[in-house]
N, C-alpha and C. Protein backbone atom coordinates (compact mmCIF):
# COMPACT_ATOMS: atom_id res chain seq x y z
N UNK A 1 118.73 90.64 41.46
CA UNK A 1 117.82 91.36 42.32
C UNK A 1 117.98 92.86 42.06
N UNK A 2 117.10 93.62 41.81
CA UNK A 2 116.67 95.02 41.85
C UNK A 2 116.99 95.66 43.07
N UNK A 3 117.74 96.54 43.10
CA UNK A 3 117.75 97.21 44.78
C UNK A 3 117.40 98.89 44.31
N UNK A 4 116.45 99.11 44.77
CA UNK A 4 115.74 100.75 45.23
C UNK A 4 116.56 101.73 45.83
N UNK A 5 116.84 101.20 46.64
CA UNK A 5 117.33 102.00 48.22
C UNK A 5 119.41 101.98 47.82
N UNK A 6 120.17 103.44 48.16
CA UNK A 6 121.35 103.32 48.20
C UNK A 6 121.88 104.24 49.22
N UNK A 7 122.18 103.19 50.39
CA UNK A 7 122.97 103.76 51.51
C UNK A 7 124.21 104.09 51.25
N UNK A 8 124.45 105.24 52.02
CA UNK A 8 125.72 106.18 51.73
C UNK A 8 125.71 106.04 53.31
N UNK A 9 127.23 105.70 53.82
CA UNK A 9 127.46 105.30 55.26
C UNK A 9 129.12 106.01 55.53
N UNK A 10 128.63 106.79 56.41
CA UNK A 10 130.25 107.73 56.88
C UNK A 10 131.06 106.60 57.90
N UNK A 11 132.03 106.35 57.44
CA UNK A 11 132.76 105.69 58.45
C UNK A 11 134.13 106.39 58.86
N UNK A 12 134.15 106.32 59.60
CA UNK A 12 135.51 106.63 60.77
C UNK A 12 136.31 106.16 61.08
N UNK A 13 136.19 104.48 60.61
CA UNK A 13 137.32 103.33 61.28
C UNK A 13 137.46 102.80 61.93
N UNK A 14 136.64 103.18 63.06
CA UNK A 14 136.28 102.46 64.18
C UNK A 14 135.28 101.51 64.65
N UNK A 15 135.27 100.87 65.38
CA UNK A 15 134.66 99.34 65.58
C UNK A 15 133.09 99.59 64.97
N UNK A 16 132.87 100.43 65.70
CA UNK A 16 130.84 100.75 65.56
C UNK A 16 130.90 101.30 64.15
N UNK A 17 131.40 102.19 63.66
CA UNK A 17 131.13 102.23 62.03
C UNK A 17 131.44 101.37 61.20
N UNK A 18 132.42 100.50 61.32
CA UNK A 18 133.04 99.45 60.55
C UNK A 18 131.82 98.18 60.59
N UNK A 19 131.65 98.02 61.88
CA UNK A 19 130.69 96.97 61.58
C UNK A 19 129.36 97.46 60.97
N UNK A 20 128.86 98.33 61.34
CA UNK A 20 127.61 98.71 61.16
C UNK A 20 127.76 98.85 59.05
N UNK A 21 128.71 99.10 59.04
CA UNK A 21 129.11 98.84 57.67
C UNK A 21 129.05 97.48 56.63
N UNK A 22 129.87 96.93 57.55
CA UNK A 22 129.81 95.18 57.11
C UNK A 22 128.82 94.89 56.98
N UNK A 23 127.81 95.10 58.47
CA UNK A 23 126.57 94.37 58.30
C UNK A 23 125.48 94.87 57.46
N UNK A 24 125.97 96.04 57.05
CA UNK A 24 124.60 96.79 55.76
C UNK A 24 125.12 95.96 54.64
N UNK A 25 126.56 96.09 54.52
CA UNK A 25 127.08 95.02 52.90
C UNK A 25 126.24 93.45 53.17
N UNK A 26 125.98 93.02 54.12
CA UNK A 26 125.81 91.58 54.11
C UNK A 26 124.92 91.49 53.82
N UNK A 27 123.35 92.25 54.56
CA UNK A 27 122.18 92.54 54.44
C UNK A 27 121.52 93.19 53.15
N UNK A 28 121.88 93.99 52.34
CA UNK A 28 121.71 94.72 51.29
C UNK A 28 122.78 94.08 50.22
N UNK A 29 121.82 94.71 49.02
CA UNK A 29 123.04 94.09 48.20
C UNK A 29 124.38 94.78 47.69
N UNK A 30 125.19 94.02 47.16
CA UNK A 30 126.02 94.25 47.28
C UNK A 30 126.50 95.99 46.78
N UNK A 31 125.65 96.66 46.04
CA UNK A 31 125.65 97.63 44.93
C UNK A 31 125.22 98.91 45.50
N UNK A 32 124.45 98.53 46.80
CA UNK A 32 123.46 99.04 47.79
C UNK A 32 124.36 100.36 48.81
N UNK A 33 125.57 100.09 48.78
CA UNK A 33 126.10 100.20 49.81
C UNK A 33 127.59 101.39 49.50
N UNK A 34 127.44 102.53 49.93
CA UNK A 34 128.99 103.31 49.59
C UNK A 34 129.47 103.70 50.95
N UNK A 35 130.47 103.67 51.29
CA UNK A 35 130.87 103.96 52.43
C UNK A 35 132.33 104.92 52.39
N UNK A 36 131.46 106.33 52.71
CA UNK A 36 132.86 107.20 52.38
C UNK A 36 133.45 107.82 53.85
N UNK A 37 134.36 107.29 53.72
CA UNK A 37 135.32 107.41 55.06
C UNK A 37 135.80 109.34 55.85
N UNK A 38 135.01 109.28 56.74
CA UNK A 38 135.69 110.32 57.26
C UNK A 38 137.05 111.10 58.06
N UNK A 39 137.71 111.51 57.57
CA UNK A 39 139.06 112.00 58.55
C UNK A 39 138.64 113.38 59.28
N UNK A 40 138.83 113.62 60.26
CA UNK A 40 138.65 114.26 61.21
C UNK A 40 139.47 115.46 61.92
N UNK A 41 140.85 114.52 60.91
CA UNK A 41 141.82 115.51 61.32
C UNK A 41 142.56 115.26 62.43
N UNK A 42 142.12 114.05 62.77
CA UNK A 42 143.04 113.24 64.03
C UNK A 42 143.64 112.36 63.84
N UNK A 43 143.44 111.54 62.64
CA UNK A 43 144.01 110.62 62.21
C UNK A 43 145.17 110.30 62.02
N UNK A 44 146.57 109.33 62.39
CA UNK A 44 147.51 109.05 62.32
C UNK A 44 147.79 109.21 61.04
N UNK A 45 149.32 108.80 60.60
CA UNK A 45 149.56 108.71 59.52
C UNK A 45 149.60 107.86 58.75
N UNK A 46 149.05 108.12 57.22
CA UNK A 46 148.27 107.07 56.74
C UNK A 46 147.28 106.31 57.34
N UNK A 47 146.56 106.94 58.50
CA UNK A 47 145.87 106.16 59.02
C UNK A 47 144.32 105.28 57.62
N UNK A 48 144.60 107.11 57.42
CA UNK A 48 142.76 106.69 56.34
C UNK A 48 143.18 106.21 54.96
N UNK A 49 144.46 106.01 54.95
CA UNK A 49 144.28 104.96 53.59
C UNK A 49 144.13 103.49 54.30
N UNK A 50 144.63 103.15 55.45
CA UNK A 50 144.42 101.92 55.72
C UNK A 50 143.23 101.60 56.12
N UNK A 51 141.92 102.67 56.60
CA UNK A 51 140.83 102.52 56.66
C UNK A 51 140.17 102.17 55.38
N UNK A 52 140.56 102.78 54.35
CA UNK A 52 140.05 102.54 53.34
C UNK A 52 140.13 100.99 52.87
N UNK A 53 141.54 100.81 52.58
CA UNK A 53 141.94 99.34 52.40
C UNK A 53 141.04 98.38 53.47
N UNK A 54 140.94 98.38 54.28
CA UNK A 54 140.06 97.78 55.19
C UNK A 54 138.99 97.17 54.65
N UNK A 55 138.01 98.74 54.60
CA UNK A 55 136.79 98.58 53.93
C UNK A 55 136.52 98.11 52.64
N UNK A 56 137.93 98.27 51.81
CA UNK A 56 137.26 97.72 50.63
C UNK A 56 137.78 96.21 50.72
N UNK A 57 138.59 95.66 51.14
CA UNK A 57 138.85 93.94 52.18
C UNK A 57 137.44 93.44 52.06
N UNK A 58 136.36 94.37 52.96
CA UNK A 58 134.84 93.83 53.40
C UNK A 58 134.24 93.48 52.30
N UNK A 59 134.80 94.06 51.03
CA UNK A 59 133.80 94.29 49.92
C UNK A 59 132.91 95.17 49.61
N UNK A 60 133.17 96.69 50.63
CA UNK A 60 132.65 97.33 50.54
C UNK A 60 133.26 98.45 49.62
N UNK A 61 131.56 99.43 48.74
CA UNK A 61 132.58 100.34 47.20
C UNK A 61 133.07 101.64 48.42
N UNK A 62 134.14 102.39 48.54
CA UNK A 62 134.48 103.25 49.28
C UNK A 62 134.57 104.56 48.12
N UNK A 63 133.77 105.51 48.54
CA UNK A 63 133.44 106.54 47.80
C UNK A 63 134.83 107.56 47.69
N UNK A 64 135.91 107.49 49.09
CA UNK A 64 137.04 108.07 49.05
C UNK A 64 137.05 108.64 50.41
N UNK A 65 137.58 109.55 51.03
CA UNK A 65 137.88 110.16 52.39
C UNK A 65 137.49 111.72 52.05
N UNK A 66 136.99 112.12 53.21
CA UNK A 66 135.96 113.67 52.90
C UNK A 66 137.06 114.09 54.49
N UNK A 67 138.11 114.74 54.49
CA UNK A 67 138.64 115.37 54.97
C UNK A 67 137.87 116.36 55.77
N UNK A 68 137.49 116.55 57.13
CA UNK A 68 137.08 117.58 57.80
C UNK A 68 137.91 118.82 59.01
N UNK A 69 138.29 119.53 58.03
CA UNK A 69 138.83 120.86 58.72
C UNK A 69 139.07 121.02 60.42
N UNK A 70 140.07 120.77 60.62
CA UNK A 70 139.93 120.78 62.32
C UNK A 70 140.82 121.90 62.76
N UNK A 71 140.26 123.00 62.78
CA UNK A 71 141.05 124.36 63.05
C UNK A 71 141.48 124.65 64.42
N UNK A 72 142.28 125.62 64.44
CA UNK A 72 143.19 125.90 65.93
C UNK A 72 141.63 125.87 67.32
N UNK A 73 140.45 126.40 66.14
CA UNK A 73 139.45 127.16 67.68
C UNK A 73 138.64 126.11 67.89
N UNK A 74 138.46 124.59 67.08
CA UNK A 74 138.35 123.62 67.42
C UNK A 74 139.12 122.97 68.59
N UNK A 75 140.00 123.17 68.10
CA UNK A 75 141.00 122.32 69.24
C UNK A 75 141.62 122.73 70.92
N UNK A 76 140.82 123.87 70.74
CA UNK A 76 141.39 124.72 72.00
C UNK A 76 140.01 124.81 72.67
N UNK A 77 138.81 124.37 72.01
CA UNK A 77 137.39 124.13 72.38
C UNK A 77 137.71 122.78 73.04
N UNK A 78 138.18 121.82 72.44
CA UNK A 78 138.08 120.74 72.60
C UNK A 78 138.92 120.48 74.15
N UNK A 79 140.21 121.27 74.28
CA UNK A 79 141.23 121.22 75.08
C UNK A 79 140.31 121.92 76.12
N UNK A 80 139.81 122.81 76.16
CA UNK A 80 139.08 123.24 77.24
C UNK A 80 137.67 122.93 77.59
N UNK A 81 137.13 121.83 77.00
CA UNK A 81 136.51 120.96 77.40
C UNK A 81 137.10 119.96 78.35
N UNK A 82 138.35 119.22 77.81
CA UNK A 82 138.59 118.40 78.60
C UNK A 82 139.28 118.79 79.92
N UNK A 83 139.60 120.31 80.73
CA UNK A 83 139.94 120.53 81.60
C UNK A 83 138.95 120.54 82.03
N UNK A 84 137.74 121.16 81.64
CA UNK A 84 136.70 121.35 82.72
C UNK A 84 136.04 120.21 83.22
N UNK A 85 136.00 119.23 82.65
CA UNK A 85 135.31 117.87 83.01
C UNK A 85 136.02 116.78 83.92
C-alpha cells in the first residue's frame, strides 16, 4: 500500500499521547507514523529513554527526544501560578 500522508506525533509519555500514538500506528501504515518524544524538563531520570523504549515496543519509528529548555523564569511562573490558584 502507498501511503501519502506522514504524521509526525509529539509524545510526552503519558496515557493520552501514548495511545493516541498506538492508535495512529494501527490505523495508518506502518511507515506513516514518527513519533518524537518530548522532554520538558521534568522528567525523571532516565525517564525519556524509557519512553522511548516504550514506543518503539508499539512498533512505533521514534524520531529521538527534542529536549525543551525549562529555565529558572519558567519555573517560578509556574510556582506562582500554583499559589495563586
Amino acid at each position: 500500500m502507498y501511503c501519502l500522508v506522514i504524521v509526525q506525533l509529539l509524545v510526552s509519555g503519558g496515557v493520552d499521547s501514548t495511545v493516541c500514538a498506538a492508535l495512529l500506528h494501527k490505523a495508518l501504515c506502518e511507515d506513516q507514523v514518527i513519533a518524537v518524544h518530548i522532554d520538558n524538563g521534568f522528567m525523571r531520570k532516565n525517564e525519556s529513554q524509557r519512553v522511548e523504549q516504550s514506543l518503539e515496543k508499539l512498533g512505533l519509528r521514534v524520531k529521538g527526544s527534542v529536549r525543551v529548555n525549562v529555565n529558572e523564569r519558567v519555573l517560578s511562573s509556574l510556582l506562582e501560578l500554583s499559589y495563586t490558584h
